[in-house]
N, C-alpha and C. Protein backbone atom coordinates (compact mmCIF):
# COMPACT_ATOMS: atom_id res chain seq x y z
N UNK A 1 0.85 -1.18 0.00
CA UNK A 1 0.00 0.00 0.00
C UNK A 1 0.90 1.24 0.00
N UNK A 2 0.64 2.11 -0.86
CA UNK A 2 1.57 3.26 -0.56
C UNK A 2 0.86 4.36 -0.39
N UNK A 3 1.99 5.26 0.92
CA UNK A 3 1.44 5.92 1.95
C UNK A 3 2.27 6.87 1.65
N UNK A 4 2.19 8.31 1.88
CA UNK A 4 3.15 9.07 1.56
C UNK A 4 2.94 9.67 3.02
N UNK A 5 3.86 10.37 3.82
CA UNK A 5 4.43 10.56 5.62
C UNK A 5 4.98 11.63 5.35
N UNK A 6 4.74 12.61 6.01
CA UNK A 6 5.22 13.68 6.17
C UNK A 6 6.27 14.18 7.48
N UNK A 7 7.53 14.23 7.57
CA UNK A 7 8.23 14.06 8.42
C UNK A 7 9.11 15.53 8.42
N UNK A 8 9.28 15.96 9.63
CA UNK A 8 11.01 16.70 9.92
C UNK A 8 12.18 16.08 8.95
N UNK A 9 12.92 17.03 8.60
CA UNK A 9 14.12 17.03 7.86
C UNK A 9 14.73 15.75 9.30
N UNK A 10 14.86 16.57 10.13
CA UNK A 10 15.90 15.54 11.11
C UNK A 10 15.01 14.42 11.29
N UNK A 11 13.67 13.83 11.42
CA UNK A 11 13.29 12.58 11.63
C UNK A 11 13.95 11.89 10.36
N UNK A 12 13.51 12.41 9.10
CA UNK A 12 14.39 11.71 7.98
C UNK A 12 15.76 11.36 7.87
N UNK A 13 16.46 12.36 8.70
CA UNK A 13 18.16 12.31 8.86
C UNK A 13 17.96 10.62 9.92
N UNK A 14 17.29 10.76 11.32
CA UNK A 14 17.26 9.40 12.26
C UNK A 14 17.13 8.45 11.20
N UNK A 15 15.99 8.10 10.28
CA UNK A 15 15.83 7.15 9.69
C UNK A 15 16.41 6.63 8.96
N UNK A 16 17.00 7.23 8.26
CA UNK A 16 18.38 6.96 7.55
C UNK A 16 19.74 6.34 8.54
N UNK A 17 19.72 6.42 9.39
CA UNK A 17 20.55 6.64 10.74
C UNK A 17 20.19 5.22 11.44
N UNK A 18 18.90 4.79 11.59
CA UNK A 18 18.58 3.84 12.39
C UNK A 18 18.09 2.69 11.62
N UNK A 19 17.92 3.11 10.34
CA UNK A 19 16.84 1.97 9.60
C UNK A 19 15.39 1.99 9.13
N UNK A 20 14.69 2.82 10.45
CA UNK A 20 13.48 2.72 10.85
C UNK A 20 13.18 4.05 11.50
N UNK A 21 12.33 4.38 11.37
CA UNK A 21 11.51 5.42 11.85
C UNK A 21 10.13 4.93 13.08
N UNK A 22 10.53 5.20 14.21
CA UNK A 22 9.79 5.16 14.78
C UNK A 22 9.16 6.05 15.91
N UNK A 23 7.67 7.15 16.12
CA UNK A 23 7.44 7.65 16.95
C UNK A 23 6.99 7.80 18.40
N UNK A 24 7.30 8.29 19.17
CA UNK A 24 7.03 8.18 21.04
C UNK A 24 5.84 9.04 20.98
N UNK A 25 5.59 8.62 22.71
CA UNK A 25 4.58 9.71 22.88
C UNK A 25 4.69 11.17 23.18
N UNK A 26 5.95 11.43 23.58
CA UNK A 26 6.39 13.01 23.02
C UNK A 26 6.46 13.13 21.98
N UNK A 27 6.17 12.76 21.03
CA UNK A 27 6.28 13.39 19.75
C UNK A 27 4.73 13.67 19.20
N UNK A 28 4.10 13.36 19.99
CA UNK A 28 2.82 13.65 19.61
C UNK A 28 2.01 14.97 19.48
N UNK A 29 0.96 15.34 19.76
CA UNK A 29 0.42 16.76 19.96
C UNK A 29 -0.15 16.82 21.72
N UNK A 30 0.13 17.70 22.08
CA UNK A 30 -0.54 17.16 23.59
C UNK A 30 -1.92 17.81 23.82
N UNK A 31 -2.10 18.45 22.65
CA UNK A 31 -3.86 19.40 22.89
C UNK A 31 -4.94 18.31 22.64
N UNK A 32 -4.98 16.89 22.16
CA UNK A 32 -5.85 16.24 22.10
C UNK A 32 -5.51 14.56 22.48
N UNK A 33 -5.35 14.71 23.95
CA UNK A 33 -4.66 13.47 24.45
C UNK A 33 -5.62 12.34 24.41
N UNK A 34 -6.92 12.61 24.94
CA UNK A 34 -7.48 11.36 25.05
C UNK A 34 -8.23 10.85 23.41
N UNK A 35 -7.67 11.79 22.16
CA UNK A 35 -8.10 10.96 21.32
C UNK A 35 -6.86 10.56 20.64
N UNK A 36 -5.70 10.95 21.15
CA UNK A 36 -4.44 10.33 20.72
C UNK A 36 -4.05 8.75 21.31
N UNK A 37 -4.51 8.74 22.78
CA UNK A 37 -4.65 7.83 23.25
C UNK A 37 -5.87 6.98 22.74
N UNK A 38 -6.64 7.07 22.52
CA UNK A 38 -7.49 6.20 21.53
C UNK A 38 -7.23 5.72 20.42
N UNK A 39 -6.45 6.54 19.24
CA UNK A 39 -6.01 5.65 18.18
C UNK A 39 -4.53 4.96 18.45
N UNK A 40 -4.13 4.85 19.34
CA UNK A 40 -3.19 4.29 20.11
C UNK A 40 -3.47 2.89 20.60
N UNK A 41 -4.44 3.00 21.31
CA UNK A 41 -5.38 1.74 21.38
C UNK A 41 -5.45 1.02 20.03
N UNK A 42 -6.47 1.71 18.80
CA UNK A 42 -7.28 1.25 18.37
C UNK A 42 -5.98 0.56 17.33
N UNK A 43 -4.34 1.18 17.20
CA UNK A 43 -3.80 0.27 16.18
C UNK A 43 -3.51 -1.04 16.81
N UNK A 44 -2.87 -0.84 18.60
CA UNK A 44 -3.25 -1.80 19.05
C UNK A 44 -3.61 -3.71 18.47
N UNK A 45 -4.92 -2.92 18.58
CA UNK A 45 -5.92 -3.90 18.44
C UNK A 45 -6.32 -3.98 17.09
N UNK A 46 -6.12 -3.31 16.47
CA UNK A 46 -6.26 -3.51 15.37
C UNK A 46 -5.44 -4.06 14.09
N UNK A 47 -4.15 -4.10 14.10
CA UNK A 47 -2.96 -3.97 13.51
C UNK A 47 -1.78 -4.82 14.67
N UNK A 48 -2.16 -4.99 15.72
CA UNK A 48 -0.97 -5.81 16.65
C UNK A 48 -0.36 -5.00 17.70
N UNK A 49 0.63 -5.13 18.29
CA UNK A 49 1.03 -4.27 19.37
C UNK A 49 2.22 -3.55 18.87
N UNK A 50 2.96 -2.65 19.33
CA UNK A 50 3.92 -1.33 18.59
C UNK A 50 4.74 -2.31 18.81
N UNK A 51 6.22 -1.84 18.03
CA UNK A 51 7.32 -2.69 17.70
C UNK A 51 7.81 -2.61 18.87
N UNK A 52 8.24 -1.82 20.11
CA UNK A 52 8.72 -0.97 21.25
C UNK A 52 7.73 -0.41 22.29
N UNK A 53 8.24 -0.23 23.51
CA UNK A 53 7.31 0.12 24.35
C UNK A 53 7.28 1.58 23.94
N UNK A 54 6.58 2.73 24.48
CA UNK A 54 5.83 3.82 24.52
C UNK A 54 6.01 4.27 23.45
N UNK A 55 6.00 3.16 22.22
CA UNK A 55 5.75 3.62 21.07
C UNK A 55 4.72 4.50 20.59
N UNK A 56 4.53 5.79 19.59
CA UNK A 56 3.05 6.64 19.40
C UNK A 56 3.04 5.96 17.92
N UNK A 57 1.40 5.82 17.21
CA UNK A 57 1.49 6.01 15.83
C UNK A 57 1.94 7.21 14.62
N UNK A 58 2.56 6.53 13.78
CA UNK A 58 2.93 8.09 13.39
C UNK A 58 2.10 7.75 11.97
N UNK A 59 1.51 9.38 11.21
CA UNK A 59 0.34 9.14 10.58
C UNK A 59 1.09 9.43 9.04
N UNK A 60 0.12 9.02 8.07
CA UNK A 60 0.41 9.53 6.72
C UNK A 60 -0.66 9.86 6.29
N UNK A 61 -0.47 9.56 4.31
CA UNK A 61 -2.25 9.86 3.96
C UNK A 61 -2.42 8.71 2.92
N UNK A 62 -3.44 7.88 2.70
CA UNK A 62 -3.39 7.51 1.82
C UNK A 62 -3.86 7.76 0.59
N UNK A 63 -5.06 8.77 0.99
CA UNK A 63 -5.65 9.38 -0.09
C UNK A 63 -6.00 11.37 0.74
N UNK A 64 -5.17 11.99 -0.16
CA UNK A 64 -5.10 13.42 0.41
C UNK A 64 -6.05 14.16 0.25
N UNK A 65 -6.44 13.89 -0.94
CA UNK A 65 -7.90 14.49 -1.11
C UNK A 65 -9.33 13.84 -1.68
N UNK A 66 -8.90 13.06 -2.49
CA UNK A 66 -9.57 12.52 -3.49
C UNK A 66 -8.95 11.15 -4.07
N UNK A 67 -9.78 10.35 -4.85
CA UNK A 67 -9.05 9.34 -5.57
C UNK A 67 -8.10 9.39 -6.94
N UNK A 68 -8.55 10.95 -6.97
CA UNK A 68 -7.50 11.47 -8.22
C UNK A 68 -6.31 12.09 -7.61
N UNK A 69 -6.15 12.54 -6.30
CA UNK A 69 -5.26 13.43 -5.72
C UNK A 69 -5.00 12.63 -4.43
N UNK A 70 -4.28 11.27 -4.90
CA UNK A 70 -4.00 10.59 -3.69
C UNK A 70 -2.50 11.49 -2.92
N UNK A 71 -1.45 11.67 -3.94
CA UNK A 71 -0.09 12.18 -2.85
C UNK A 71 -0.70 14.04 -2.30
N UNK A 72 -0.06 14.36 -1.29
CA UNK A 72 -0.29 15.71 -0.99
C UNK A 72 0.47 16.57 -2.15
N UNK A 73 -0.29 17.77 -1.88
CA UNK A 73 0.20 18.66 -2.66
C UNK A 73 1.25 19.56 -2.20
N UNK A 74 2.49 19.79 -2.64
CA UNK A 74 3.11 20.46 -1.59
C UNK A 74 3.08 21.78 -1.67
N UNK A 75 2.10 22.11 -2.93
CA UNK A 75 2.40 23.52 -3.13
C UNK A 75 1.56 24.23 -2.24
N UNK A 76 0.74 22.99 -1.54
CA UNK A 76 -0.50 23.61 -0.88
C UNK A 76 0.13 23.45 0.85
N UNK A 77 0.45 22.10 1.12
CA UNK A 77 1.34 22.03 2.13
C UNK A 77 2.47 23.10 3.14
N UNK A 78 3.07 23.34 2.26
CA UNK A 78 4.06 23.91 2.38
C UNK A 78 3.58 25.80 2.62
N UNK A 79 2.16 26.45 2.65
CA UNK A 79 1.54 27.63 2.87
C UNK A 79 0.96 27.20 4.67
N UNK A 80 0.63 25.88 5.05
CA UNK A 80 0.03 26.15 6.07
C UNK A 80 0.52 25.00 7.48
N UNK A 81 1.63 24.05 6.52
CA UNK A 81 2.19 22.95 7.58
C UNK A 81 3.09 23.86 8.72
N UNK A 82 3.00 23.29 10.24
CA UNK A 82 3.59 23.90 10.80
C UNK A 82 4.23 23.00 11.96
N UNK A 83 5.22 23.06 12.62
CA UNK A 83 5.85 24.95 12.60
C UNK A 83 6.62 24.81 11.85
N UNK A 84 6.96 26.25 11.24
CA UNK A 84 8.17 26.63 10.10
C UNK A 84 9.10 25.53 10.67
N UNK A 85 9.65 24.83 9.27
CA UNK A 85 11.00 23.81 9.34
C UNK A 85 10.92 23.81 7.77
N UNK A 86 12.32 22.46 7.80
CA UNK A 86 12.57 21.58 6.84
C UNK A 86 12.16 20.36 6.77
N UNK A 87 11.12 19.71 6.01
CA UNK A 87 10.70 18.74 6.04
C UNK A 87 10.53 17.89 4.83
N UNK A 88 10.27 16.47 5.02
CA UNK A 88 10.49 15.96 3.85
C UNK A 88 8.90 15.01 3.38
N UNK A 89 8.82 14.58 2.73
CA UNK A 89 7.72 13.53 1.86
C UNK A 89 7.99 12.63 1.74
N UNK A 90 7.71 11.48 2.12
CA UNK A 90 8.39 10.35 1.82
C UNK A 90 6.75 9.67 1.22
N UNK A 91 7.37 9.00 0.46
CA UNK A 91 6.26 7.95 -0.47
C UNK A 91 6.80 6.46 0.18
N UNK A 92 5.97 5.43 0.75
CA UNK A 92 6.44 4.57 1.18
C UNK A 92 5.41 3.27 0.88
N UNK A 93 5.94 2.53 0.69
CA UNK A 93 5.02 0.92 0.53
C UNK A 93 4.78 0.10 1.35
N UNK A 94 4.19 0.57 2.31
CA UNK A 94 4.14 -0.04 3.70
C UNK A 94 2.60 -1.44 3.47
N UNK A 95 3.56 -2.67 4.55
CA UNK A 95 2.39 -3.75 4.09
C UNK A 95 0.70 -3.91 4.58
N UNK A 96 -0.20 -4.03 3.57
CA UNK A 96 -1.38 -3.23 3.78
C UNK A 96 -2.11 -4.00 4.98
N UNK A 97 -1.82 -4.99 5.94
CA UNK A 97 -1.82 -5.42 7.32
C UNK A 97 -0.76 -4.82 8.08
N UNK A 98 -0.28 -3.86 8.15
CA UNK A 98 0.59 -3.03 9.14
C UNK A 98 0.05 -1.46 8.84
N UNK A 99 -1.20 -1.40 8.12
CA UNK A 99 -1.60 0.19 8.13
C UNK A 99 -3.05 0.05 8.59
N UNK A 100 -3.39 1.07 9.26
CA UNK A 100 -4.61 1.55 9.47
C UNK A 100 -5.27 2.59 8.78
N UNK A 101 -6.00 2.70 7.79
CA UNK A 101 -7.23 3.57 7.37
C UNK A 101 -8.01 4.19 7.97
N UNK A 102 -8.48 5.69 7.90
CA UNK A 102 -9.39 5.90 8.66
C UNK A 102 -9.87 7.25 7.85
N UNK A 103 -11.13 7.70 8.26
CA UNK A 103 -11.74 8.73 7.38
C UNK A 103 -11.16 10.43 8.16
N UNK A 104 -10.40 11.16 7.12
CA UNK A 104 -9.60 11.86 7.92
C UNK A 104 -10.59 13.18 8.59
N UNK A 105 -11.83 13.63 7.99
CA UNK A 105 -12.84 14.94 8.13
C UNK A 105 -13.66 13.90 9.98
N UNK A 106 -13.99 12.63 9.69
CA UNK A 106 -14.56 12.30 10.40
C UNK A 106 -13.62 12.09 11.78
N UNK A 107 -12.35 11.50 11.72
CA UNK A 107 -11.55 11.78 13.05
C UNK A 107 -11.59 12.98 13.68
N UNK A 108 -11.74 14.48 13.31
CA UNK A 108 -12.12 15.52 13.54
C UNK A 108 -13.15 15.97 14.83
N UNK A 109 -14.03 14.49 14.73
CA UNK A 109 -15.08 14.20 15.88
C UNK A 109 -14.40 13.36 17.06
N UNK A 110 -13.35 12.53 16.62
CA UNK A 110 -12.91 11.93 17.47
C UNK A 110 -12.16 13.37 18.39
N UNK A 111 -11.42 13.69 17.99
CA UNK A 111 -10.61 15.51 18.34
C UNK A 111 -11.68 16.06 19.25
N UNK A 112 -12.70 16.62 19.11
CA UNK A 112 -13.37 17.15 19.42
C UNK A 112 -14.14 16.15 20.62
N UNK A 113 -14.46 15.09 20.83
CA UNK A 113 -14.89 14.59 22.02
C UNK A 113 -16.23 14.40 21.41
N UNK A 114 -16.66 14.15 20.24
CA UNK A 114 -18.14 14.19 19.95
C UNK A 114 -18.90 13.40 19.40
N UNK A 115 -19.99 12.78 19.47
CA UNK A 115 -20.32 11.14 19.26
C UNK A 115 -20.72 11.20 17.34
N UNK A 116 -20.40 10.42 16.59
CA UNK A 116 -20.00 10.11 15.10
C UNK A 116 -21.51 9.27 14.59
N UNK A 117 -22.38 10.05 13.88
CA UNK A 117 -23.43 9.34 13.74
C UNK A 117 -23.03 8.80 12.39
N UNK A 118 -23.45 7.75 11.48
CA UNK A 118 -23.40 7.18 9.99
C UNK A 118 -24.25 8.24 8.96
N UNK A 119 -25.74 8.45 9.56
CA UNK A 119 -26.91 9.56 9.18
C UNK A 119 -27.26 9.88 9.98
N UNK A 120 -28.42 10.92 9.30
CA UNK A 120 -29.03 11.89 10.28
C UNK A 120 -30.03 11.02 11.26
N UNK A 121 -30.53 9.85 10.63
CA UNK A 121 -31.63 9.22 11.71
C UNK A 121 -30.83 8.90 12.97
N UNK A 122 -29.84 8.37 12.91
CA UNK A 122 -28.67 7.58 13.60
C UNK A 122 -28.21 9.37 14.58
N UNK A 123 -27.97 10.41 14.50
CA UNK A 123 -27.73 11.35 14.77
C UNK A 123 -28.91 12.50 15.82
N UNK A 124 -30.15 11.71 15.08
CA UNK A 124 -31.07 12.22 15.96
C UNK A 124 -31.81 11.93 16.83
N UNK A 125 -31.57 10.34 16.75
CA UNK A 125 -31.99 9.34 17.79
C UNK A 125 -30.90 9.57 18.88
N UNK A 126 -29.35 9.73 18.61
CA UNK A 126 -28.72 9.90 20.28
C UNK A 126 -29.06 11.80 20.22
N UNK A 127 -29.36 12.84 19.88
CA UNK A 127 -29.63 13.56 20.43
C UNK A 127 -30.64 13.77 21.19
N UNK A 128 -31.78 12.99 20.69
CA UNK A 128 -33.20 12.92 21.34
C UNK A 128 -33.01 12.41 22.80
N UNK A 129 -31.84 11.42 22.75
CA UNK A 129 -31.43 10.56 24.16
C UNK A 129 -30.68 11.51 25.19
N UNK A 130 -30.14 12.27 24.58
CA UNK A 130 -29.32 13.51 25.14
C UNK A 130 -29.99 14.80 26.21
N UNK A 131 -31.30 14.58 24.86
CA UNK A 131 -32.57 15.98 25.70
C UNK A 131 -33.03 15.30 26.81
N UNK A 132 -33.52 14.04 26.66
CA UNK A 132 -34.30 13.35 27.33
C UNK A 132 -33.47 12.81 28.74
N UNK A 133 -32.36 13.40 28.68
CA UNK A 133 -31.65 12.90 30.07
C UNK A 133 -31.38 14.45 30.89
N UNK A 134 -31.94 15.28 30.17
CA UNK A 134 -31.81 16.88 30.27
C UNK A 134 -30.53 17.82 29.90
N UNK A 135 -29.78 16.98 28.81
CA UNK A 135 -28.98 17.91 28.24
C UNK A 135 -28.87 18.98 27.31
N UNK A 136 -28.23 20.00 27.77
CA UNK A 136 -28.85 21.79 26.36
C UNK A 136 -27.31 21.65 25.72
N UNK A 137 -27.40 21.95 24.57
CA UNK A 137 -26.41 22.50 23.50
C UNK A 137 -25.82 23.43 24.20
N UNK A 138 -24.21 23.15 24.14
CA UNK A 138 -23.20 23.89 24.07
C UNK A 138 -22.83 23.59 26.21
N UNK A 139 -23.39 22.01 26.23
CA UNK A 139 -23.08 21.78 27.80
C UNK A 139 -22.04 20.29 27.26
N UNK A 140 -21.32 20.31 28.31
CA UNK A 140 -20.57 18.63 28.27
C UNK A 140 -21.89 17.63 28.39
N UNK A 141 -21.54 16.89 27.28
CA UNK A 141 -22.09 15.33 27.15
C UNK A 141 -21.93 15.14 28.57
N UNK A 142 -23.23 14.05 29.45
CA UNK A 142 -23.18 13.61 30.50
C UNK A 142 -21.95 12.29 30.29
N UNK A 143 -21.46 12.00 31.24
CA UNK A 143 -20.70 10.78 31.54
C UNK A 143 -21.18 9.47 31.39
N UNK A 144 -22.33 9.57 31.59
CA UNK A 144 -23.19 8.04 31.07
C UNK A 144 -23.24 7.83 29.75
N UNK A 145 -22.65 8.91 28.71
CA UNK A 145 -22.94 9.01 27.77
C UNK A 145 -21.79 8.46 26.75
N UNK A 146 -20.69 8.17 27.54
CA UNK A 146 -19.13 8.35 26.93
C UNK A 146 -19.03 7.26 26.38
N UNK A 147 -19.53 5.90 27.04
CA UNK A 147 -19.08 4.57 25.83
C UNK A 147 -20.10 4.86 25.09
N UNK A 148 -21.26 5.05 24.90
CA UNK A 148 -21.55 5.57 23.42
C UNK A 148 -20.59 5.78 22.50
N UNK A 149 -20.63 7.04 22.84
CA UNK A 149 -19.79 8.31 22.52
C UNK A 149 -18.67 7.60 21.96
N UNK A 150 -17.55 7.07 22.16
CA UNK A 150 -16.22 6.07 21.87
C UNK A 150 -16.64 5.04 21.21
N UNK A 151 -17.87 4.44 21.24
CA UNK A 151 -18.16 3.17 20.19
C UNK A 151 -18.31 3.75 19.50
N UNK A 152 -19.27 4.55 19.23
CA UNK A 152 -19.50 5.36 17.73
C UNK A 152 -18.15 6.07 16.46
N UNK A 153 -16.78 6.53 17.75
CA UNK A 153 -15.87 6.36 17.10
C UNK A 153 -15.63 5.58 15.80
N UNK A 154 -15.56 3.90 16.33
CA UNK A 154 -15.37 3.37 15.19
C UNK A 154 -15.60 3.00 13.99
N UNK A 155 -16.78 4.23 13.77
CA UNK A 155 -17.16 4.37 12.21
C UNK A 155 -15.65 4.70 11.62
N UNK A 156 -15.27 5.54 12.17
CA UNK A 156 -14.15 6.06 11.07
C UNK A 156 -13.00 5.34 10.33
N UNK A 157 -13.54 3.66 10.64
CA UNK A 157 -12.70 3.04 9.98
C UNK A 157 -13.40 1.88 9.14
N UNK A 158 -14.52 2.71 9.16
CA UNK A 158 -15.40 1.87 8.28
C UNK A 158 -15.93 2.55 6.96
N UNK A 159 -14.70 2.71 5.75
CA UNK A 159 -14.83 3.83 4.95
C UNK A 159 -15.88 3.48 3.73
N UNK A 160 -16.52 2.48 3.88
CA UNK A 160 -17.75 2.20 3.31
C UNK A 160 -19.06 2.55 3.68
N UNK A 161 -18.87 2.17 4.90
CA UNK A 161 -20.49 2.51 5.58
C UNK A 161 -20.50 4.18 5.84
N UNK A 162 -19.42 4.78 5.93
CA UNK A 162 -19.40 6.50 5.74
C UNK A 162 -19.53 7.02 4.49
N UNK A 163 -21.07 7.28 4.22
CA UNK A 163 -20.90 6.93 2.44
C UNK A 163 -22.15 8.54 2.64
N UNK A 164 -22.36 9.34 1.37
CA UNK A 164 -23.28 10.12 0.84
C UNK A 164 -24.73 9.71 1.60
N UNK A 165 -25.57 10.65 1.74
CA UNK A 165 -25.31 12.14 1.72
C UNK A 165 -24.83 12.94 2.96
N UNK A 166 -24.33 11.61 4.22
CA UNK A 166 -23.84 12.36 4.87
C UNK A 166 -22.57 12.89 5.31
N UNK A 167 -22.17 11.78 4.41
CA UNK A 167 -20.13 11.82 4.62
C UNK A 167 -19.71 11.66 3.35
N UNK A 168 -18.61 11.90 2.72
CA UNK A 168 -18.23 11.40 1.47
C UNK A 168 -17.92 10.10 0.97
N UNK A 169 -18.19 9.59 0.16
CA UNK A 169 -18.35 8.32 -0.97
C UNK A 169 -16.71 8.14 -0.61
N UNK A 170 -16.54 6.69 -0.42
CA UNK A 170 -14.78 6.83 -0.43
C UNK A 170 -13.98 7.09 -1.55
N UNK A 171 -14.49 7.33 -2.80
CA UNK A 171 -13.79 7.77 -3.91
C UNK A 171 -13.07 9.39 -3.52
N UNK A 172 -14.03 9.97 -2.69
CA UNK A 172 -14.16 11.30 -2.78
C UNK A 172 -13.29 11.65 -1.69
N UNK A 173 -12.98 10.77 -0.44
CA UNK A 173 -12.85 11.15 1.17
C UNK A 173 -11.23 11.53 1.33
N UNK A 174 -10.71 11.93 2.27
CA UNK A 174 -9.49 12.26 2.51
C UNK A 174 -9.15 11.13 3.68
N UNK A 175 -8.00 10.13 3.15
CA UNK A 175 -7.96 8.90 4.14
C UNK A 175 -6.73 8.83 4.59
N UNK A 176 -6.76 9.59 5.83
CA UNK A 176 -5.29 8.92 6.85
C UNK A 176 -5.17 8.08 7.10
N UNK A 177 -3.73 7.61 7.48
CA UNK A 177 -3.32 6.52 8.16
C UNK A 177 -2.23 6.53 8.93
N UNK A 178 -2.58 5.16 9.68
CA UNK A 178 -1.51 5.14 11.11
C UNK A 178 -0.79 3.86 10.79
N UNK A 179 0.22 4.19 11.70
CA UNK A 179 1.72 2.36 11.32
C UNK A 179 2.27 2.75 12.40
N UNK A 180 2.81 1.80 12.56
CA UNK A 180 3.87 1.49 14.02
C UNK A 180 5.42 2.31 13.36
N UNK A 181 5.48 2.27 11.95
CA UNK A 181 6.83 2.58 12.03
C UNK A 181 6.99 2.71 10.11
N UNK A 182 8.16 3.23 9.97
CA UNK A 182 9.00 3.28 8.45
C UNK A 182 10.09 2.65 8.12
N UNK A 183 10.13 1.38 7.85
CA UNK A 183 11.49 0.85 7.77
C UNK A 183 11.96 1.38 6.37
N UNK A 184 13.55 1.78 6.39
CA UNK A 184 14.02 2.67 5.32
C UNK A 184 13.77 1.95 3.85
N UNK A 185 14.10 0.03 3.81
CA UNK A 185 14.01 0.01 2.42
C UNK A 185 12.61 -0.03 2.20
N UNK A 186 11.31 0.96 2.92
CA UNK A 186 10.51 0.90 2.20
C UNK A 186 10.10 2.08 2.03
N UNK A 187 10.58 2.89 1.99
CA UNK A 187 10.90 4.29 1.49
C UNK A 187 10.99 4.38 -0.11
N UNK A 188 10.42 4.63 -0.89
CA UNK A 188 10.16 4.55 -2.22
C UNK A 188 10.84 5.90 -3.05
N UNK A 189 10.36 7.16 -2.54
CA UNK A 189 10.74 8.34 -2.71
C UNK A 189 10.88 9.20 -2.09
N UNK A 190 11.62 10.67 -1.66
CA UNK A 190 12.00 11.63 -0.84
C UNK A 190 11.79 12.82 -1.73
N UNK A 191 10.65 13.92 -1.12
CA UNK A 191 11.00 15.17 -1.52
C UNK A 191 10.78 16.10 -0.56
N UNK A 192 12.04 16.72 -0.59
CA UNK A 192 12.13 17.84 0.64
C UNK A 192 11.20 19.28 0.69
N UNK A 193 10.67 19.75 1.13
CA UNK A 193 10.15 20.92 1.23
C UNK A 193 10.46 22.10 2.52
N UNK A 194 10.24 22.71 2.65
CA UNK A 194 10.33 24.01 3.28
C UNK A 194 8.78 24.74 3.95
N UNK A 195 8.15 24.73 4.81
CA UNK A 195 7.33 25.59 4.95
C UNK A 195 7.14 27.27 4.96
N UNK A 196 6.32 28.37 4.69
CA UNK A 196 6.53 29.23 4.41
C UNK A 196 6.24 30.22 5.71
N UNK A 197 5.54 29.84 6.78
CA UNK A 197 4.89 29.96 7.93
C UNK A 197 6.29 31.10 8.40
C-alpha cells in the first residue's frame, strides 16, 4: 500500500541513521490526548502491538484528497504545515496489514470529544437521548454518555459505511493513516520541502 508521511528534515536524517523510523509519545500533539490515546489503542488492536514500548502512531495519507489526488500537494502544504521547518515527503510501501485507514474529516469528531453518527436518523436518535436525560447544546455530554460516545468512534474506519449524503463516498474522502513505524528500504521516494509559515 503506498502511503506518503510527512516528516522533519531531522526525523528523515534518524531514519536513515537507524533503519526505521519510529514515533514516542512526546512526539505527539498534547492538545488532544485522550483521542491520541485512543487511536493508540485502536492500532493496538487492530494492527498488533507497537514494535517498542511507549511507542506513538505516526500518521500519513493515503488518499489526500480525493481518488485522483491521492499524494499531498506540496504547493498547498508547504503555505500552512507547521511549525516553520525543513521537512520531507516520503512515499512509502508499507504492508497493507501493518496500516490503518481511517476517514480523515470524520476523526475531527474523534478531536473534538463528539459522538459520530453514519446519518441523520442515527444522529437524531442519540440527540433525542441527550434531551431526554436533560442535556442543552453547548453543555458537556453527561458521563453516562461516553461509551456511546467512543463506540460510535469506530465508524471512522469503516470507509464504506461513511458513504453520501452524509459523509463522502470513499472515492471522494481524505484517508489517513496510522503504522507502528518506516522501515528505510521501504521508502520509495524523498522530496524535501520548506514551509513558508
Amino acid at each position: 500500500m503506498i502511503i506518503w508521511s510527512i516528516q522533519t528534515e531531522r526525523a528523515w536524517k534518524n531514519l536513515q541513521r537507524e533503519g526505521r523510523l519510529i514515533a514516542h509519545a512526546h512526539h505527539q500533539a498534547d492538545n488532544w490526548p485522550d483521542a491520541y490515546r485512543w487511536i493508540t489503542g485502536q492500532l493496538s488492536k487492530r494492527i498488533g502491538p507497537s514494535p517498542v514500548n511507549e511507542a506513538a502512531p505516526l500518521w500519513g495519507w493515503y488518499q489526500w484528497m480525493d481518488e485522483k489526488n491521492k499524494r499531498p500537494d506540496l504547493r498547498s502544504v508547504r503555505h500552512h504545515w507547521a511549525p516553520p521547518d525543513n521537512y520531507v515527503l516520503l512515499e512509502c510501501d508499507l504492508p497493507d496489514d501493518q496500516v490503518l485507514l481511517s476517514d480523515f474529516d470524520a476523526w475531527h469528531i474523534v478531536l473534538n470529544n463528539g459522538y459520530m453518527p453514519l446519518d441523520e436518523k442515527s444522529d437524531d436518535i442519540f440527540h433525542q437521548k441527550l434531551e431526554q436525560a436533560g442535556w442543552k447544546s453547548g453543555q458537556p455530554k453527561p458521563k453516562g454518555f461516553l461509551p456511546e460516545i467512543r463506540k460510535s468512534w469506530d465508524h471512522i474506519f469503516d470507509l464504506e459505511a461513511m458513504k453520501e449524503p452524509y459523509w463522502n463516498d470513499t472515492p471522494q474522502k481524505s484517508i489517513q493513516a496510522c503504522f507502528w513505524e518506516i522501515p528505510l528500504h521501504k521508502v520509495k521516494s524523498i522530496r524535501p520541502f520548506t514551509t513558508l509559515k
